[in-house]
Protein backbone atom coordinates (compact mmCIF):
# COMPACT_ATOMS: atom_id res chain seq x y z
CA UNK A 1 0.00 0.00 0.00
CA UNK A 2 0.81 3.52 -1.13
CA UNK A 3 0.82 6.50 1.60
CA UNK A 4 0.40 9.69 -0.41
CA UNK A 5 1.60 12.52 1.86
CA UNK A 6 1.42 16.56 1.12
CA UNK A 7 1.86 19.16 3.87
CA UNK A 8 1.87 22.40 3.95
CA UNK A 9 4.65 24.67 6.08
CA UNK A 10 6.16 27.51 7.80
CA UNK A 11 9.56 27.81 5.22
CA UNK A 12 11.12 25.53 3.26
CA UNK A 13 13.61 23.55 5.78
CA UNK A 14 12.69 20.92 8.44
CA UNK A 15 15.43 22.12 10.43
CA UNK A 16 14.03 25.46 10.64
CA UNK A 17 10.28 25.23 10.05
CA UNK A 18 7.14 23.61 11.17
CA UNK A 19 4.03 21.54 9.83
CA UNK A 20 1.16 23.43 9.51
CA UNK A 21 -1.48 21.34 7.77
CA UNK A 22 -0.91 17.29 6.62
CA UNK A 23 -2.93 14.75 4.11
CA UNK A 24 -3.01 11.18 4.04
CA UNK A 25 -4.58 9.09 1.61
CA UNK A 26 -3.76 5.26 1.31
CA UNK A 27 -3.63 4.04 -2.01
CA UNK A 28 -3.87 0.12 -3.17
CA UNK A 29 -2.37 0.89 -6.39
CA UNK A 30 -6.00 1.95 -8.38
CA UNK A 31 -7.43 4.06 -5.65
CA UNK A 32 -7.48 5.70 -2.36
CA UNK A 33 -9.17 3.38 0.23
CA UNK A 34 -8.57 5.48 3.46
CA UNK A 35 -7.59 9.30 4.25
CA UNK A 36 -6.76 11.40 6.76
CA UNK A 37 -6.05 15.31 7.38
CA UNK A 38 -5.54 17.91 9.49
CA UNK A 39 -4.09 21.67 10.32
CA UNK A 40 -1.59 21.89 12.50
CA UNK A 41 -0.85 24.68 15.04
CA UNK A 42 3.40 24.74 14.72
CA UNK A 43 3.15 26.86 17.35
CA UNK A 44 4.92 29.64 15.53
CA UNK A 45 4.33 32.92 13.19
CA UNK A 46 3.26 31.75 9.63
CA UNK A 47 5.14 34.42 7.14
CA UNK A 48 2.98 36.72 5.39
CA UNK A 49 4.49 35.10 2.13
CA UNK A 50 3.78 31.59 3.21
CA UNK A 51 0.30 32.52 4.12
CA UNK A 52 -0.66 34.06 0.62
CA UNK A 53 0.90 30.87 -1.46
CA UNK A 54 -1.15 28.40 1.02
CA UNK A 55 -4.20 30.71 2.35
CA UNK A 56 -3.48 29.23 5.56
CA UNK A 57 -2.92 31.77 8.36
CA UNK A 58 -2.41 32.25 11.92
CA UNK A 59 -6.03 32.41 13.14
CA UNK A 60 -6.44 29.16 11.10
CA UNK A 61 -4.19 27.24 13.13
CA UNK A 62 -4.89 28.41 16.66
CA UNK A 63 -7.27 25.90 17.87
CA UNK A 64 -5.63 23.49 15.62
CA UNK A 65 -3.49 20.16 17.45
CA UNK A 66 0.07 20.26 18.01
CA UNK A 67 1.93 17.78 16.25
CA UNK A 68 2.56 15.63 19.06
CA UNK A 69 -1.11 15.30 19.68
CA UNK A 70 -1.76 13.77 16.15
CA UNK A 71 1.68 11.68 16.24
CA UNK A 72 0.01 8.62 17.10
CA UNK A 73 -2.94 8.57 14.47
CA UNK A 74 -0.16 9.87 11.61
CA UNK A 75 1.67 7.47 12.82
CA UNK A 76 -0.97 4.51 12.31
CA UNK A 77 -1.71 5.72 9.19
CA UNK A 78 2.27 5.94 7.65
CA UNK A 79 3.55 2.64 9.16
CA UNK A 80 3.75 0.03 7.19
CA UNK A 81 3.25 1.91 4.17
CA UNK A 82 5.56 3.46 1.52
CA UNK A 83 5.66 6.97 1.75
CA UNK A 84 4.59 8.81 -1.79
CA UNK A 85 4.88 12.13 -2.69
CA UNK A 86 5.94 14.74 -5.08
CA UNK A 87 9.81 15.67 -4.12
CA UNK A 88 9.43 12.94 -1.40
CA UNK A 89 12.34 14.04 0.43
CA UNK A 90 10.53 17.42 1.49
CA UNK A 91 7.76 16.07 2.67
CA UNK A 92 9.36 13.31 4.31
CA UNK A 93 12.06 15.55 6.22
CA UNK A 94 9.32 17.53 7.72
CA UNK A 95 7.51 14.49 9.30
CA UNK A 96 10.66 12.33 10.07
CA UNK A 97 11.87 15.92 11.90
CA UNK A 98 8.73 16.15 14.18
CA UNK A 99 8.78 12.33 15.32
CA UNK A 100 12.51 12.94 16.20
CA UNK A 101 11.90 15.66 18.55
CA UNK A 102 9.32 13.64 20.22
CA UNK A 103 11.82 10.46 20.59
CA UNK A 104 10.42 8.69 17.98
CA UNK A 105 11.93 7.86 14.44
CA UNK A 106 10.38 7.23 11.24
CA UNK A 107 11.65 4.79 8.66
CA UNK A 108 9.98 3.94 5.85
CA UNK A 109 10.38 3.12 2.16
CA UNK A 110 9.74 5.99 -0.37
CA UNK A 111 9.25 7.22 -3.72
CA UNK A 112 9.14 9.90 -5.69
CA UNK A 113 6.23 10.67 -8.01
CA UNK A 114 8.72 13.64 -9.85
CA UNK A 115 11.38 11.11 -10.17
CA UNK A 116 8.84 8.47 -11.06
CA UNK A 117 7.03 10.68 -13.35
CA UNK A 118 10.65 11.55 -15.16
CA UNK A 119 10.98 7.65 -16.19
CA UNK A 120 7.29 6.61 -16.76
CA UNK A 121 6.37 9.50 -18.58
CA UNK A 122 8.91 11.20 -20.40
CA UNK A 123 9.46 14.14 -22.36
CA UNK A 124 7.67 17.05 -20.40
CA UNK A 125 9.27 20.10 -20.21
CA UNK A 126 8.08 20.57 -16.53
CA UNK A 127 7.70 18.05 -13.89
CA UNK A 128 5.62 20.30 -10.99
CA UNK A 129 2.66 19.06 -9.44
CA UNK A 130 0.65 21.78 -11.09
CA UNK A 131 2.35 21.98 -15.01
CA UNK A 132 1.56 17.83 -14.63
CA UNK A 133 -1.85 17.82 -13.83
CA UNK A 134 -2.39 20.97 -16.50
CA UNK A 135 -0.72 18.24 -19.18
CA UNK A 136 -2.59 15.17 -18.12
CA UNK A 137 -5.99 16.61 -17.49
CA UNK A 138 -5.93 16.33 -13.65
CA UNK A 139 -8.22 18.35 -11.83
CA UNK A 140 -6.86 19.95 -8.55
CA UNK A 141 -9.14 22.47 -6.90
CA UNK A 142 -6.91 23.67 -4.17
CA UNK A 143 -3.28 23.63 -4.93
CA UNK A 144 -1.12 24.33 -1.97
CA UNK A 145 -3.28 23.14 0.21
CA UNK A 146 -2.46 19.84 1.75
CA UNK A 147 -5.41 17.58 0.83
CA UNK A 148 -5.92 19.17 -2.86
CA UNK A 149 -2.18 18.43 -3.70
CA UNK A 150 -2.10 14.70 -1.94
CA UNK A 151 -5.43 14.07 -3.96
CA UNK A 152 -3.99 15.08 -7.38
CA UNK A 153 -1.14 13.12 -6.42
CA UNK A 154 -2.86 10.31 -5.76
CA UNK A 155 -4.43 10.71 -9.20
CA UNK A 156 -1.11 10.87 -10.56
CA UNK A 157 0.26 7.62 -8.92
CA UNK A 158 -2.73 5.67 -10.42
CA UNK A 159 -1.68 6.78 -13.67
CA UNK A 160 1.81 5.95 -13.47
CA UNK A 161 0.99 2.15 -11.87
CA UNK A 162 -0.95 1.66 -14.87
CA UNK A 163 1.84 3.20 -17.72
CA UNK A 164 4.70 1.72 -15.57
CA UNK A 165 5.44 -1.63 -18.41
CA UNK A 166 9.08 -1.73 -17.23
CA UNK A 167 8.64 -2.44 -13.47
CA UNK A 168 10.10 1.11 -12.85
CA UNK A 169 8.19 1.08 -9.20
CA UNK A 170 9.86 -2.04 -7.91
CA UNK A 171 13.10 -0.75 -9.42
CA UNK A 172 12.87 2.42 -6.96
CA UNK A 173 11.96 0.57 -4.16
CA UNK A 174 15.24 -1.76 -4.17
CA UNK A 175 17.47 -1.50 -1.17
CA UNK A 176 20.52 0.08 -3.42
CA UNK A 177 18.43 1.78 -5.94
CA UNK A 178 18.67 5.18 -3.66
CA UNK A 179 16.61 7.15 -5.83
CA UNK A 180 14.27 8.62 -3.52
CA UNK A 181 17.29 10.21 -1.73
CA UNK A 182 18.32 11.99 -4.72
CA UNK A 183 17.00 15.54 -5.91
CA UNK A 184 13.85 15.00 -7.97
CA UNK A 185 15.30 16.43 -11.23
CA UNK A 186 18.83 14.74 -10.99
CA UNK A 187 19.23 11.69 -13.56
CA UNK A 188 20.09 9.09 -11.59
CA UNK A 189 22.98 7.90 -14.26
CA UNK A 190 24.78 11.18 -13.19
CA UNK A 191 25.05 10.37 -10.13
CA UNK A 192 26.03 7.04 -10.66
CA UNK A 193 28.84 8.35 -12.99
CA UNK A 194 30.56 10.82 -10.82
CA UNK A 195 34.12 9.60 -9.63
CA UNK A 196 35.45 8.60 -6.18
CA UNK A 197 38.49 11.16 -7.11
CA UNK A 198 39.42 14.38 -5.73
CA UNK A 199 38.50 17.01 -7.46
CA UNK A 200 36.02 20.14 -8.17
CA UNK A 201 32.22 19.39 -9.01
CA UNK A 202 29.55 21.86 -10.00
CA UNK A 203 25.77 21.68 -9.34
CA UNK A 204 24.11 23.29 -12.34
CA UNK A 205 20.47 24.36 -12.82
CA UNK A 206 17.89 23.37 -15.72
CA UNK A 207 19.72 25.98 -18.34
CA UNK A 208 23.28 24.73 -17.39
CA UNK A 209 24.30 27.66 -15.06
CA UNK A 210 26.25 26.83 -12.34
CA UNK A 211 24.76 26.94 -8.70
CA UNK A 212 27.15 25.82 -6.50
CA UNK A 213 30.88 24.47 -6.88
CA UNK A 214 32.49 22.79 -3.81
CA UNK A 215 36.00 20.45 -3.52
CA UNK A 216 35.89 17.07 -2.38
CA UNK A 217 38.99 14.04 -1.57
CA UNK A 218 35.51 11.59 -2.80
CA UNK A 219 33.29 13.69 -5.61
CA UNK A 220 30.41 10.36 -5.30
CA UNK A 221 30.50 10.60 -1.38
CA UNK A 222 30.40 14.05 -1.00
CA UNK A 223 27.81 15.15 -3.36
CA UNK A 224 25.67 11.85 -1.84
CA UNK A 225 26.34 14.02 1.53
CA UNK A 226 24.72 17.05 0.25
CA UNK A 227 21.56 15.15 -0.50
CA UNK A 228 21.11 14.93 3.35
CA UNK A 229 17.96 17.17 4.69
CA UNK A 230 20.50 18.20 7.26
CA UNK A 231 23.09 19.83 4.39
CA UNK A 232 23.55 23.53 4.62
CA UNK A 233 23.56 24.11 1.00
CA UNK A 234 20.71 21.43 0.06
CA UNK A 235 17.99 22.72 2.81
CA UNK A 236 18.31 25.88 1.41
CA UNK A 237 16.37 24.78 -1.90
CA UNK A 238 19.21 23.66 -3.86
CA UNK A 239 17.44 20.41 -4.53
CA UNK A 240 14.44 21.70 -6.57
CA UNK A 241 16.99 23.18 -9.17
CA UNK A 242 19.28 20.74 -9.48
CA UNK A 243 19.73 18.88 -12.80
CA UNK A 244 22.63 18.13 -13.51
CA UNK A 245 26.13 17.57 -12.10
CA UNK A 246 29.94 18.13 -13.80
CA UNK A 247 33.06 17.80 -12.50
CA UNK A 248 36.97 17.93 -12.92
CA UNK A 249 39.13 15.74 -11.49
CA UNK A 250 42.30 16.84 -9.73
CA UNK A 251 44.31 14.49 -8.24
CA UNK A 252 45.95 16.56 -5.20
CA UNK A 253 44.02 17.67 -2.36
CA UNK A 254 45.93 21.22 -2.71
CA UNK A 255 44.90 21.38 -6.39
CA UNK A 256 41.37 20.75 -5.91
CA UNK A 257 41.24 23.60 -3.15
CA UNK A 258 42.93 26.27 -5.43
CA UNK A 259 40.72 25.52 -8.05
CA UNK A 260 37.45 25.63 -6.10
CA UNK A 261 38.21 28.95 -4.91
CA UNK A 262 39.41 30.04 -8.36
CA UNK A 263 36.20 28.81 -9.95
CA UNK A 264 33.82 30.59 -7.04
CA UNK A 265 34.92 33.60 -7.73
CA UNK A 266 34.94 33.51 -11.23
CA UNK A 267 31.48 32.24 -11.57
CA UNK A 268 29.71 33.78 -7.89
CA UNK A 269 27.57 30.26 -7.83
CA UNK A 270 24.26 31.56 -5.60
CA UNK A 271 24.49 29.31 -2.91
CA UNK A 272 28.11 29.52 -2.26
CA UNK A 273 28.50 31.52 1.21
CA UNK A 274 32.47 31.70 1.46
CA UNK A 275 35.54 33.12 -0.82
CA UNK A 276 33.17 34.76 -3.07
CA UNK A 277 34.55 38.05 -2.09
CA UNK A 278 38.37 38.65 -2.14
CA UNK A 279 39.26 39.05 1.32
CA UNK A 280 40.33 43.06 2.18
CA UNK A 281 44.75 43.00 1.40
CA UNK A 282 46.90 45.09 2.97
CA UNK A 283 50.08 45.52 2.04
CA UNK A 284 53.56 46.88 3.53
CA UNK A 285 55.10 49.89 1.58
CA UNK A 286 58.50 51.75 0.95
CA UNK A 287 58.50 55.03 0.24
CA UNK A 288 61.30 58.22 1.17
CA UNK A 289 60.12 60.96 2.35
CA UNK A 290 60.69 64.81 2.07
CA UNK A 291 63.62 64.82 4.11
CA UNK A 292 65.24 61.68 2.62
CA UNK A 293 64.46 59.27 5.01
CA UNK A 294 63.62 55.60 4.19
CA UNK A 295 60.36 54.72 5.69
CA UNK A 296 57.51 51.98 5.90
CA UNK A 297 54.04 52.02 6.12
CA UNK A 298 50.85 49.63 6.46
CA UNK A 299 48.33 50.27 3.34
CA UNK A 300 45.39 48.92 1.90
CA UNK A 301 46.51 47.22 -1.16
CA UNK A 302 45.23 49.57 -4.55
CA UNK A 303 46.43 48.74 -8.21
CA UNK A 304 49.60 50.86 -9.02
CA UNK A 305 50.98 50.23 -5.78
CA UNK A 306 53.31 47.21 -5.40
CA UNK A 307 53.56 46.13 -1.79
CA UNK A 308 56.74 44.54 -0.59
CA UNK A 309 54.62 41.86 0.93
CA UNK A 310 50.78 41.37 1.14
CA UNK A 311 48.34 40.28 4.27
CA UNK A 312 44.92 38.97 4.35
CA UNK A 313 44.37 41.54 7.42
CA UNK A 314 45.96 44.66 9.28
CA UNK A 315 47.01 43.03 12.46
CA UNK A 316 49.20 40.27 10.67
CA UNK A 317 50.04 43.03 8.56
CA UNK A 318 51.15 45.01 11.95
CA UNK A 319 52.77 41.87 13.95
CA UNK A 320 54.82 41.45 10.82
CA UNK A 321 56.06 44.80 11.42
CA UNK A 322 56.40 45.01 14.63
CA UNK A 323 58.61 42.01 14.62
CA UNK A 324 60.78 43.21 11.37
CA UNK A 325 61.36 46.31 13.76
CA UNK A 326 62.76 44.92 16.64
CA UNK A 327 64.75 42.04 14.54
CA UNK A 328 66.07 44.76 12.40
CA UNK A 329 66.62 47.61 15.60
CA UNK A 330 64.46 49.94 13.11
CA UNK A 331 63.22 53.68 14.14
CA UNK A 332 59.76 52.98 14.93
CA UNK A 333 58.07 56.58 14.02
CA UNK A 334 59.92 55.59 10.73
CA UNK A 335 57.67 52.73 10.18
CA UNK A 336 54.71 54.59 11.35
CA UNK A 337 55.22 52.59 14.48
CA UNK A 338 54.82 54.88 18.06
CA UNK A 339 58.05 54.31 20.19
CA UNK A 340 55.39 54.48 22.98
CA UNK A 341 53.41 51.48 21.27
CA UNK A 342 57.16 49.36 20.96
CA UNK A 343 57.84 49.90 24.45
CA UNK A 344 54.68 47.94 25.22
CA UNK A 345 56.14 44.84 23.00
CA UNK A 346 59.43 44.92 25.08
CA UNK A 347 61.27 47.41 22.51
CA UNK A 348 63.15 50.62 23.93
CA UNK A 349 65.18 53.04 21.36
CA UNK A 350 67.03 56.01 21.44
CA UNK A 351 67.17 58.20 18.68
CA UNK A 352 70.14 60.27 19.64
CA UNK A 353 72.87 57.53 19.50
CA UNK A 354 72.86 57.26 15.58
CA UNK A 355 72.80 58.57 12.76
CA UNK A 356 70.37 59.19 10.55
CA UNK A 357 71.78 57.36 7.66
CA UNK A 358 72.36 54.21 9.78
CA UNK A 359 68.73 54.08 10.57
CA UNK A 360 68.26 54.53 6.47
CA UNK A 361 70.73 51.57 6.17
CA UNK A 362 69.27 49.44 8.20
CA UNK A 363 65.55 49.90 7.07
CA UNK A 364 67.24 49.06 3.02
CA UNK A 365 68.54 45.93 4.57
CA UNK A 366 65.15 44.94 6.18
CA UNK A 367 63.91 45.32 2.94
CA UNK A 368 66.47 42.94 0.96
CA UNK A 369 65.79 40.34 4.11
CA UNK A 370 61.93 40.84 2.74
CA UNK A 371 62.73 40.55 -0.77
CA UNK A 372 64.94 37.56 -0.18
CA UNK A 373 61.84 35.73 2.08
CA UNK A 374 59.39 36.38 -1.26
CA UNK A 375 61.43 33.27 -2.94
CA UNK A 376 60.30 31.83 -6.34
CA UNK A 377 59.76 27.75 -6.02
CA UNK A 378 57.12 25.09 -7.12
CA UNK A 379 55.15 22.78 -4.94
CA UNK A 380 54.91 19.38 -6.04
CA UNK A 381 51.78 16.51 -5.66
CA UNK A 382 49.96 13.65 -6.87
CA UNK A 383 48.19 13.72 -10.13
CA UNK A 384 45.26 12.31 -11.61
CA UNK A 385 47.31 9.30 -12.91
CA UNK A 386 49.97 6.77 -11.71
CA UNK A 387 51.97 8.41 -13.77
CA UNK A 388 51.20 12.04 -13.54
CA UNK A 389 52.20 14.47 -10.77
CA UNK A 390 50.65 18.02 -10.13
CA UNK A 391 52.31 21.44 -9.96
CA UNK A 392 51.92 24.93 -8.60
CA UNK A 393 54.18 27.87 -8.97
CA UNK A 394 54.91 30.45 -6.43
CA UNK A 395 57.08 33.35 -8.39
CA UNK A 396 58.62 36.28 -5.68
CA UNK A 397 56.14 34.80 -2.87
CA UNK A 398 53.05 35.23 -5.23
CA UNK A 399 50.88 32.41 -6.39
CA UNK A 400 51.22 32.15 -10.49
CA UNK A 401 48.86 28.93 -11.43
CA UNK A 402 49.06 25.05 -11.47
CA UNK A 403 49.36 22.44 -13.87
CA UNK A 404 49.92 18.35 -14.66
CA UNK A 405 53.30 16.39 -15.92
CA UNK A 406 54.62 13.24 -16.60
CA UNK A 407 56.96 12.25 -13.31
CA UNK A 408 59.95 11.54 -15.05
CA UNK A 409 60.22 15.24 -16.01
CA UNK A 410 62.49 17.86 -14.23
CA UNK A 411 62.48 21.64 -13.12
CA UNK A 412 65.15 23.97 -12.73
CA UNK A 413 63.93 27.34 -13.45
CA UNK A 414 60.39 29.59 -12.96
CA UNK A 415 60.60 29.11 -17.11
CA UNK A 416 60.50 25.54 -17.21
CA UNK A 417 57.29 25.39 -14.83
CA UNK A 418 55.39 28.51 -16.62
CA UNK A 419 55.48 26.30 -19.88
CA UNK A 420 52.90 23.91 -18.22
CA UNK A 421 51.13 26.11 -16.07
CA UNK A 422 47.92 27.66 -16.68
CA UNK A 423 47.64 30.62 -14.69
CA UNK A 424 45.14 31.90 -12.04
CA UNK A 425 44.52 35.33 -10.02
CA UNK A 426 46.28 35.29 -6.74
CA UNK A 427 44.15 36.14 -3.99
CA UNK A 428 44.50 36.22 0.11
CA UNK A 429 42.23 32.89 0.53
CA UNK A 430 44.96 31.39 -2.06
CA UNK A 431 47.77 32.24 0.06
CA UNK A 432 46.16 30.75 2.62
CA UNK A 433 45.72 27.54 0.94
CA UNK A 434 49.43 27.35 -0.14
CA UNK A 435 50.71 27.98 3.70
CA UNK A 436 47.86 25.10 4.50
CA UNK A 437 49.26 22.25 2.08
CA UNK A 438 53.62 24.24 1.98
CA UNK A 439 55.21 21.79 4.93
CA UNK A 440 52.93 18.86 3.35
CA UNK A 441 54.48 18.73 -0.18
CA UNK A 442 57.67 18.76 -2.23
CA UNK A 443 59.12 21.81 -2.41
CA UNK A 444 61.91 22.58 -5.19
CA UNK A 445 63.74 26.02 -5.02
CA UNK A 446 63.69 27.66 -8.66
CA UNK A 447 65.83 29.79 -10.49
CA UNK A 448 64.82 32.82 -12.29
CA UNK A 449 67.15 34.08 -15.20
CA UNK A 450 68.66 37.36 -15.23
CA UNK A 451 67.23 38.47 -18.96
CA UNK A 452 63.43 36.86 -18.13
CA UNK A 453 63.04 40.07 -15.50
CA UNK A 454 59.31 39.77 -14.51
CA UNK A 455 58.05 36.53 -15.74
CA UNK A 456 54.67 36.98 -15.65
């Protein structure tokens, strides 16, 4: 037996949002021999927004039961069943939720009608409850209303028992089919075809633009993860618009994290939260003043102005200096540093016992020790072969791009790397990546050729 199920809500996530009206009807496969519905008072606000899709308000729901006093006859009327509906998993979350917060669990088989609906009948150009029934001629009087969606439902399911020649029902309802758990408009042969690989993957929508792009050491495992109703990304309504999935494989761990963040900010997917935005730089800057003395400064990065070194934030921007002063016995008010401020971190100085000049020479070798720390090398890691190894390029301390060899081959200079590179933007959530993966790779020191000058 068939339990068709359609409720109606607060919002769209079981984690955050309540029942407020449930239908029942138990279907034998031709027709619906038993039915059941209610409102339910979630004992919360209903949104304005949620009130004019459904027409179900506050007032309505006032004198209505709490969940828990209903639990036992929903409960009757699920168990044993399996649990129908149109995008199952919504529906299903929502119940399974309220039954878990009274101790309870529910654990039943399911199926979709959407993803039912996508085999059975093919070649509609929408799959909603309401573009169906317009195709198919089924009547529903109140859509978005609990018991006039489960009925047209129902309607539905007896027309796909009867059209369903190839067993398509039974093959759902096998223990390793797993297509209820997927989103209603995802072919189940992509799933089945992503790799166990590290590696990038992108959820796209129904016109091929890309809503979300994440990194993963297991592509299959993680995007089965997402399908969870406890996912960040998938409660927030990711599933109804996902229909397809792609992916590139990357080998290395560090590869597939600068890619992901290259490829989020170079496409802004909507339901990507973090590196979409380039973290605020700040930078460290030389400059002589009126007088001729050498001096330092902390600056928010700006094009046109080349920093001698780069930080995702001011402070590490400031410890930085405050440590190149004292290792360097540097004139603090010279590096827009208050003597009274070094004092506090254990540093005394007395302007009166040098020269100026040695406080210049000083400061020029501070900056050579900077220049000499911003070293040009190449990371090294797996591939996406036996015989293929990844590489990334770090020229003068700043990230240049990463690319794939055979192992057998060699580098000596920045040169040799660049010519199997492709390149990507360096940014401060790529810096932080590299100093992540720097201590857990092979690192080869590179030499850059007098008459190459700025290689990039």
């Amino acid at each position: 037996m068939y339990a068709i199920v359609d409720i109606e809500t607060t919002g769209g996530s079981a984690a955050y949002h309540k029942i407020t009206e449930i239908a029942i009807l138990i279907h034998d496969g031709k027709r619906v021999v038993d039915e059941y519905q209610t409102l339910i008072n979630p004992e919360r606000g209903i949104p304005i927004g949620i009130t004019t899709l459904t027409g179900i308000s506050n007032e309505m729901v006032v004198d209505a039961p709490r969940f828990y006093e209903v639990a036992k006859e929903i409960f009757q009327m699920l168990e044993g069943n399996i649990f129908v509906a149109h995008n199952v998993n919504f529906d299903y979350s929502f119940i399974k939720k309220e039954f878990q917060d009274l101790g309870g669990n529910l654990n039943l088989k399911k199926l979709c009608t959407v993803r039912l609906s996508r085999k059975i009948i093919p070649g509609f150009k929408s799959y909603s409850l309401g573009r169906l029934c317009d195709e198919l001629g089924i009547a529903n009087h109140a859509r978005h209303r609990a018991m006039g969606d489960a009925k047209a439902t129902a309607e539905l399911m007896t027309l796909l028992v009867e059209k369903d020649d190839n067993d398509q029902i039974g093959r759902f309802l096998k223990r390793n089919s797993r297509e209820a758990d997927l989103p209603p408009y995802l072919p189940k042969e992509t799933f089945e075809n992503l790799p166990d690989a590290t590696g990038v993957y992108y959820f796209h929508d129904e016109h091929g633009k890309i809503l979300y792009v994440g990194k993963a050491n297991d592509i299959k495992k993680r995007v089965r993860n997402h399908f969870s109703s406890t996912d960040v990304v998938y409660k927030q309504g990711l599933k109804d618009k996902l229909y397809d999935i792609s992916y590139e494989v990357c080998g290395d761990e560090m590869i597939a994290f600068l890619l992901e963040s290259s490829e989020i900010k170079k496409h802004f997917p909507p339901f990507n939260k973090a590196q979409k935005f380039t973290t605020a730089k700040y930078g460290l800057y030389h400059y002589e003043d009126g007088r001729g003395n050498q001096r330092l400064s902390i600056g928010k990065s700006s094009k046109g102005h080349v920093p001698l070194i780069s930080f995702t934030s001011f402070d590490r921007a400031r410890n930085y200096l405050i440590t190149l002063v004292k290792t360097h016995e540097l004139h603090p008010e010279l590096c827009s540093l208050p003597a009274t401020m070094m004092q506090y971190f254990g540093y005394s100085f007395k302007e009166d016992t040098e020269e100026g000049d040695e406080f210049n020479q000083r400061l020029l070798q501070a900056i050579e020790a900077i220049k000499a720390d911003s070293q040009t090398y190449c990371l090294l890691g797996v591939g996406r072969s036996q015989s293929e190894k990844s590489v990334v390029l770090i020229e003068d301390g700043k990230y240049k791009g990463f690319g794939f060899y055979e192992e057998d081959q060699q580098f000596e200079t920045a040169a040799s790397v660049r010519d199997i590179i492709q390149e990507y933007p360096d940014t401060p959530d790529v810096q932080r990546i590299i100093n992540q993966f720097i201590e857990k790779r092979q690192r080869i020191q590179l030499e850059v050729s007098p008459e190459e000058g700025m290689l990039f």
